[in-house]
N, C-alpha and C. Protein backbone atom coordinates (compact mmCIF):
# COMPACT_ATOMS: atom_id res chain seq x y z
N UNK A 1 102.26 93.68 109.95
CA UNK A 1 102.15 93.78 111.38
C UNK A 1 100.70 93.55 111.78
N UNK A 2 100.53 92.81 112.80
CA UNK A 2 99.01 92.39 112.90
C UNK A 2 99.09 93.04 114.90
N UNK A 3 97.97 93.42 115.34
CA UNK A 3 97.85 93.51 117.23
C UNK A 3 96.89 92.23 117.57
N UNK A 4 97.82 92.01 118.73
CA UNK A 4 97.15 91.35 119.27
C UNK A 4 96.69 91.30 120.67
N UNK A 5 95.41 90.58 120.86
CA UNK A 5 94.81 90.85 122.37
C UNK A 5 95.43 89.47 123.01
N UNK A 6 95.60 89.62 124.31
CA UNK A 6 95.87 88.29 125.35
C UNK A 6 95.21 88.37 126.45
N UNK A 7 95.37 86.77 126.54
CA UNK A 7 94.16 86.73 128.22
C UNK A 7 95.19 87.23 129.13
N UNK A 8 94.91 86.52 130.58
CA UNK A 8 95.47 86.76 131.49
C UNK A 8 96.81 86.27 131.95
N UNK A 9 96.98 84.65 131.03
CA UNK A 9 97.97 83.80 130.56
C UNK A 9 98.88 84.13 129.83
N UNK A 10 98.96 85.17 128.48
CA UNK A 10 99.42 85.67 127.65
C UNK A 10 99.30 85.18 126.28
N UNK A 11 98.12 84.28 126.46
CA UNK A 11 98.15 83.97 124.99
C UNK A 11 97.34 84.77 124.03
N UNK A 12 97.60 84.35 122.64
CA UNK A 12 96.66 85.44 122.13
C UNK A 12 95.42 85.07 121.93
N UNK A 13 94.21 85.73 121.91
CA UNK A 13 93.08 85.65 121.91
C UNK A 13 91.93 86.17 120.75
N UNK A 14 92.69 87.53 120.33
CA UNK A 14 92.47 87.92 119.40
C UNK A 14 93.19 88.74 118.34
N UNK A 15 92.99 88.73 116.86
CA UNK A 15 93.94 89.49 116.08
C UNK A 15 93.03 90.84 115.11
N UNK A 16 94.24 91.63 115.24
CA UNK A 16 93.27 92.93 114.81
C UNK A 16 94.22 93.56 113.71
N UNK A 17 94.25 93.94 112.94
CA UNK A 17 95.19 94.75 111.50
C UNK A 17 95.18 96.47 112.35
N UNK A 18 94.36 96.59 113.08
CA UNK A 18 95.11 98.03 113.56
C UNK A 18 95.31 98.59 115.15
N UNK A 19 95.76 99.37 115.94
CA UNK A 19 95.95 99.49 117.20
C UNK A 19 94.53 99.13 118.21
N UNK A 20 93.76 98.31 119.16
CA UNK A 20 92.49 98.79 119.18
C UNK A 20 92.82 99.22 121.36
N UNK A 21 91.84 99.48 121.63
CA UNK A 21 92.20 99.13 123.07
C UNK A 21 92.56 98.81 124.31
N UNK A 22 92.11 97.53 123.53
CA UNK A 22 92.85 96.18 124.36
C UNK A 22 93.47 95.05 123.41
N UNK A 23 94.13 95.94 122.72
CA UNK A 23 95.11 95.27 121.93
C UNK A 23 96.42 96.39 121.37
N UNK A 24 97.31 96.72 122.16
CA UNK A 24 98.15 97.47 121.62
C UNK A 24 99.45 97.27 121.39
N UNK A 25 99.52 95.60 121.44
CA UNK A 25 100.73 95.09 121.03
C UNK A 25 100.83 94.68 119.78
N UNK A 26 102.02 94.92 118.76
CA UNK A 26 101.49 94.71 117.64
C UNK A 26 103.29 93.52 117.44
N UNK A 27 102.71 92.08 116.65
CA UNK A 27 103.77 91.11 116.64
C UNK A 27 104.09 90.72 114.61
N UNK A 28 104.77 90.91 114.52
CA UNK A 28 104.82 90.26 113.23
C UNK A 28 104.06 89.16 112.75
N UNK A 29 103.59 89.35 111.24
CA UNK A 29 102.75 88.54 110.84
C UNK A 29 103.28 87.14 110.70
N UNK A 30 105.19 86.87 110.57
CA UNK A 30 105.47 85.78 110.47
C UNK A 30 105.77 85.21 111.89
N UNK A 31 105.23 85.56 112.83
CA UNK A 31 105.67 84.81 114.62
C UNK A 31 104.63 83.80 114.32
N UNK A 32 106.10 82.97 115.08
CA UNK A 32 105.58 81.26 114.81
C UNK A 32 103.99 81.40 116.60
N UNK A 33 104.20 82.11 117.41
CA UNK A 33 102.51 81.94 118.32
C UNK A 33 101.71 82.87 117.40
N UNK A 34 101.59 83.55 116.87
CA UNK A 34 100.39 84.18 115.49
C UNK A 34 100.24 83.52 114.84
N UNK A 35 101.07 82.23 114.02
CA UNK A 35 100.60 81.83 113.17
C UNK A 35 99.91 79.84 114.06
N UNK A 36 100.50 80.00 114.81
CA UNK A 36 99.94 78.76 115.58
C UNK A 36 98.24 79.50 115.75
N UNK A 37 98.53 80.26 116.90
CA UNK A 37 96.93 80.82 117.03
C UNK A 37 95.94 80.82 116.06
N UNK A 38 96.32 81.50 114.31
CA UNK A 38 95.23 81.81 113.59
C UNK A 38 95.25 80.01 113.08
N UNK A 39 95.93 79.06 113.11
CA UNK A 39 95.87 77.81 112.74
C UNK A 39 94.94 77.05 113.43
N UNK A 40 95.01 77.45 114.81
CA UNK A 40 93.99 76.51 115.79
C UNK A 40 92.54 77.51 115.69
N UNK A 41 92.91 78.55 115.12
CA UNK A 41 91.31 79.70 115.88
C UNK A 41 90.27 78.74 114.80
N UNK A 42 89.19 78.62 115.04
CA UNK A 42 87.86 78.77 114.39
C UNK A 42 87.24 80.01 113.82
N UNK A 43 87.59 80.69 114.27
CA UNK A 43 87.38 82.35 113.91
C UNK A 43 88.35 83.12 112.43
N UNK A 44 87.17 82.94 111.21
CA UNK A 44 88.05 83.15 110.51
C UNK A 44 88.30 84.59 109.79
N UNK A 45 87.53 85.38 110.62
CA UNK A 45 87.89 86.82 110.85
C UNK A 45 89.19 86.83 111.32
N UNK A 46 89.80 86.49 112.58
CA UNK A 46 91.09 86.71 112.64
C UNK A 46 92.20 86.15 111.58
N UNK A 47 91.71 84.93 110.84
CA UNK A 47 92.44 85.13 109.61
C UNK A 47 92.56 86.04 108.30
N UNK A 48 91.12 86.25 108.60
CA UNK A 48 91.35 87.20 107.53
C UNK A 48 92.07 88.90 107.78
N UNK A 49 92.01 88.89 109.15
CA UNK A 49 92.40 90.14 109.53
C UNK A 49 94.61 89.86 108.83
N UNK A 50 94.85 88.93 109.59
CA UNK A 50 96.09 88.22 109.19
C UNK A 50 96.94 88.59 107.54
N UNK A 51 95.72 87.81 106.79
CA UNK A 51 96.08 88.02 105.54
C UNK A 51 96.04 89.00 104.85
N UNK A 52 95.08 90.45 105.57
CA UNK A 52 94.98 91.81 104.91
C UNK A 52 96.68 92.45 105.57
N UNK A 53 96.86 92.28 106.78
CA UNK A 53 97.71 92.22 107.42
C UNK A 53 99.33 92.42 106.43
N UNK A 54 99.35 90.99 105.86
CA UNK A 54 100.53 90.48 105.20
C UNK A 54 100.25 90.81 104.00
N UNK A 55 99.13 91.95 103.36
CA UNK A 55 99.02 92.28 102.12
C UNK A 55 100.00 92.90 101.65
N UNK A 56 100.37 93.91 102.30
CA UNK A 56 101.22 94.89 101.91
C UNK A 56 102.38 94.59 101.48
N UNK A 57 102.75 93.40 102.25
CA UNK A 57 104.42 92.88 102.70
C UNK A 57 104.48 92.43 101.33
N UNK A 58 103.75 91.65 100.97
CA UNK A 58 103.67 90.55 99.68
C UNK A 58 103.41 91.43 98.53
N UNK A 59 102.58 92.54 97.98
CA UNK A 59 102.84 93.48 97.22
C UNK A 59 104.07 94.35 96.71
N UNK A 60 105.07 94.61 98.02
CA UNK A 60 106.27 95.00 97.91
C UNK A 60 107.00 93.53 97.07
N UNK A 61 107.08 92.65 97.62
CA UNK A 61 108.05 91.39 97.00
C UNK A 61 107.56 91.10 95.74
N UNK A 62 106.35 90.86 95.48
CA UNK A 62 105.89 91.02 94.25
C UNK A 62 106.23 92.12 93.10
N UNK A 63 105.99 93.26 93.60
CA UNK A 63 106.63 94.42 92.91
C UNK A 63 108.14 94.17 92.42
N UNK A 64 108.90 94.25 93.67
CA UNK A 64 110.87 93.50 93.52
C UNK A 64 110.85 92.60 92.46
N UNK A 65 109.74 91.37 92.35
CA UNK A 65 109.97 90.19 91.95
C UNK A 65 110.14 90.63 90.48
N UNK A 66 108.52 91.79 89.94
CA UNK A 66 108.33 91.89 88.72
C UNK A 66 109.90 92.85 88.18
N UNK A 67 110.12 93.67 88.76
CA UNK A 67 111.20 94.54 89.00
C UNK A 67 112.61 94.00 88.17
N UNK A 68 112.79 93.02 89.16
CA UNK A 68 114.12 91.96 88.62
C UNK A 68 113.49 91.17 87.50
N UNK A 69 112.71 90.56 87.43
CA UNK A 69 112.52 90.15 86.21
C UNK A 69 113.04 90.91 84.57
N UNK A 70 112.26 92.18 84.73
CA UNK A 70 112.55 93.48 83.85
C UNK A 70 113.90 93.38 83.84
N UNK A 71 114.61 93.84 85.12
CA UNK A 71 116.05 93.93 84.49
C UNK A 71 116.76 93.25 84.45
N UNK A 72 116.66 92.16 84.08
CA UNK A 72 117.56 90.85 84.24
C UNK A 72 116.48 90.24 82.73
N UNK A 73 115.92 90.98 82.06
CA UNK A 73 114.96 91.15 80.40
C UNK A 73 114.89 89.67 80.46
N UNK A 74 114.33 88.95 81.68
CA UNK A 74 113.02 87.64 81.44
C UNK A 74 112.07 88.19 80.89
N UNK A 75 111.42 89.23 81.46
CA UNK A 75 110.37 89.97 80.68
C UNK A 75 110.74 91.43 80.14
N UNK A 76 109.63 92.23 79.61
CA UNK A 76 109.84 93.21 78.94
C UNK A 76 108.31 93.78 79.87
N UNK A 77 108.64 95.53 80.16
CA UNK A 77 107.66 95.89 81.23
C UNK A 77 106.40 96.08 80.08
N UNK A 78 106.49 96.11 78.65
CA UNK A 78 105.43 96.20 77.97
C UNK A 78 104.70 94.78 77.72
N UNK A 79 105.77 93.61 78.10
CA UNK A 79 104.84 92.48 77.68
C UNK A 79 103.58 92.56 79.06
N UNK A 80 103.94 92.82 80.31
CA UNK A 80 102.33 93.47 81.32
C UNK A 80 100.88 94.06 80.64
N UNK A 81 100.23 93.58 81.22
CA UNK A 81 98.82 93.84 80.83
C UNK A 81 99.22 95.83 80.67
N UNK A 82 98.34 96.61 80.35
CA UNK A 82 98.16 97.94 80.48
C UNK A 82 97.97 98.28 81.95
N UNK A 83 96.78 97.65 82.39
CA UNK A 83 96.47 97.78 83.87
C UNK A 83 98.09 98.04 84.97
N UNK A 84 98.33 96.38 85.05
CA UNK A 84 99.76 96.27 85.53
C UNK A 84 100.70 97.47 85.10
N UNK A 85 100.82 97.76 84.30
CA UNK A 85 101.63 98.61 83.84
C UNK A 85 101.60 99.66 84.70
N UNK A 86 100.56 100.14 84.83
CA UNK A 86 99.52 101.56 84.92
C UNK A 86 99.71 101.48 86.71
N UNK A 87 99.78 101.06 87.73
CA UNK A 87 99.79 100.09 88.58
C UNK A 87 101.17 100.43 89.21
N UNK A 88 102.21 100.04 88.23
CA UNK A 88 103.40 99.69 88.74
C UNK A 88 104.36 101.23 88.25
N UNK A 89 103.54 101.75 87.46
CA UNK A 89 104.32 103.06 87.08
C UNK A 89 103.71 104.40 88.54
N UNK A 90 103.06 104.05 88.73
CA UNK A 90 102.46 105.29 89.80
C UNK A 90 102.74 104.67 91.35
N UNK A 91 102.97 103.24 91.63
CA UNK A 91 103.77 102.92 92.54
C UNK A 91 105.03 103.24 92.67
N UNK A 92 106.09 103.41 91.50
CA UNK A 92 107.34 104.09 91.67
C UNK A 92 107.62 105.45 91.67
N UNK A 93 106.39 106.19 91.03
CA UNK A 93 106.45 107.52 91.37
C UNK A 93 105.84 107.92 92.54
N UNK A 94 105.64 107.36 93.26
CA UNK A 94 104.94 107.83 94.41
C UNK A 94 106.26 107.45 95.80
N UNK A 95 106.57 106.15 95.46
CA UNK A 95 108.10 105.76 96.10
C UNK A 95 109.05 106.96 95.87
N UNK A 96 109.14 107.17 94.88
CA UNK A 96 110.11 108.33 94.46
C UNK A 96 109.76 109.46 94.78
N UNK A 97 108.72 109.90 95.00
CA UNK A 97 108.44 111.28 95.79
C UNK A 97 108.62 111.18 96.93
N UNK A 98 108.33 109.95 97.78
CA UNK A 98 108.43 109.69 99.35
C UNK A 98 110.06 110.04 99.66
N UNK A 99 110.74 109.28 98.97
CA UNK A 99 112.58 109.36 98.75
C UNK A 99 112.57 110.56 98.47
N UNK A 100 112.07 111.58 97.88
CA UNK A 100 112.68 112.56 97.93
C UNK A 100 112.70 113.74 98.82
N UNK A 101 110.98 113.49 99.10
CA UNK A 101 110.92 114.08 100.74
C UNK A 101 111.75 113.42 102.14
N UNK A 102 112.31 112.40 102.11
CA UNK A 102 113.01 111.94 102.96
C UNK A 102 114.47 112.78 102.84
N UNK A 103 114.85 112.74 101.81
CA UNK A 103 116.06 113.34 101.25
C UNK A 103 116.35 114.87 101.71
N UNK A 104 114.90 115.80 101.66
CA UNK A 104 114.73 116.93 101.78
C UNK A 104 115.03 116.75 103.47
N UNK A 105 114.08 115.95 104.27
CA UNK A 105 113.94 116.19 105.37
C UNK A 105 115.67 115.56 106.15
N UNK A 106 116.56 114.86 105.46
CA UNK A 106 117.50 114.29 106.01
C UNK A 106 119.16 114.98 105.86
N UNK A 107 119.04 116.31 105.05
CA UNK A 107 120.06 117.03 104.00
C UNK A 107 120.09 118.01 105.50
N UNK A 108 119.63 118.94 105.84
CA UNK A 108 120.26 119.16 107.28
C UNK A 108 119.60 118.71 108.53
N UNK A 109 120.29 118.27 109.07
CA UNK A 109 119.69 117.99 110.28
C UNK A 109 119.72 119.15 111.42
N UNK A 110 120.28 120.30 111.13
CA UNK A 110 120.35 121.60 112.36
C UNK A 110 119.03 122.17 112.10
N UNK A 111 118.42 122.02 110.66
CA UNK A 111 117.00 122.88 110.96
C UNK A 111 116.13 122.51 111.52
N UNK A 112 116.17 120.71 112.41
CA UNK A 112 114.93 120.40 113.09
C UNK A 112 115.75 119.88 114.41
């Protein structure tokens, strides 16, 4: 999700990775006027704001990607560097704690 600022026209003018001011609309990183805009800008701060932007998104698919690989044994999670390994094991435990506090918070709904 990237915000963006607009003139008076509505186009965008500027792109920001978090809520600012005068920018509190926030548009998906794949909208075809965001990605026209950071194509024509000269300003390559707003691209780069863009691509920190779409970091996250692409880490998740990446993760899935390595994921299915494993279980569908193209690879083996030990043929991964140590690092990777190390990486991808504390990303699912941390997923898995989030799921389980969701779980906690979703099991009754009369106590909130």
């Amino acid at each position: 999700m990237a915000y963006v600022q607009r003139d008076q026209h509505g186009n965008i003018t500027a792109v920001f990775d978090s809520p600012q001011q005068n920018a509190q609309e926030s548009v998906s990183i794949n909208s075809e006027e965001l990605i026209s805009f950071l194509r024509d800008s000269e300003d390559t701060e707003h691209v780069r704001v863009a691509l920190s932007s779409s970091d996250m998104a692409l880490v998740r698919v990446l993760e899935d990607l390595v994921n299915t690989l494993i279980d569908k044994n193209v690879i083996l999670f030990t043929d991964l560097p140590m690092a990777a390994r190390e990486k991808l094991s504390n990303r699912e435990k941390i997923r898995g704690h989030l799921n389980s506090l969701d779980d906690l918070m979703g099991d009754d709904h009369g106590i909130l």
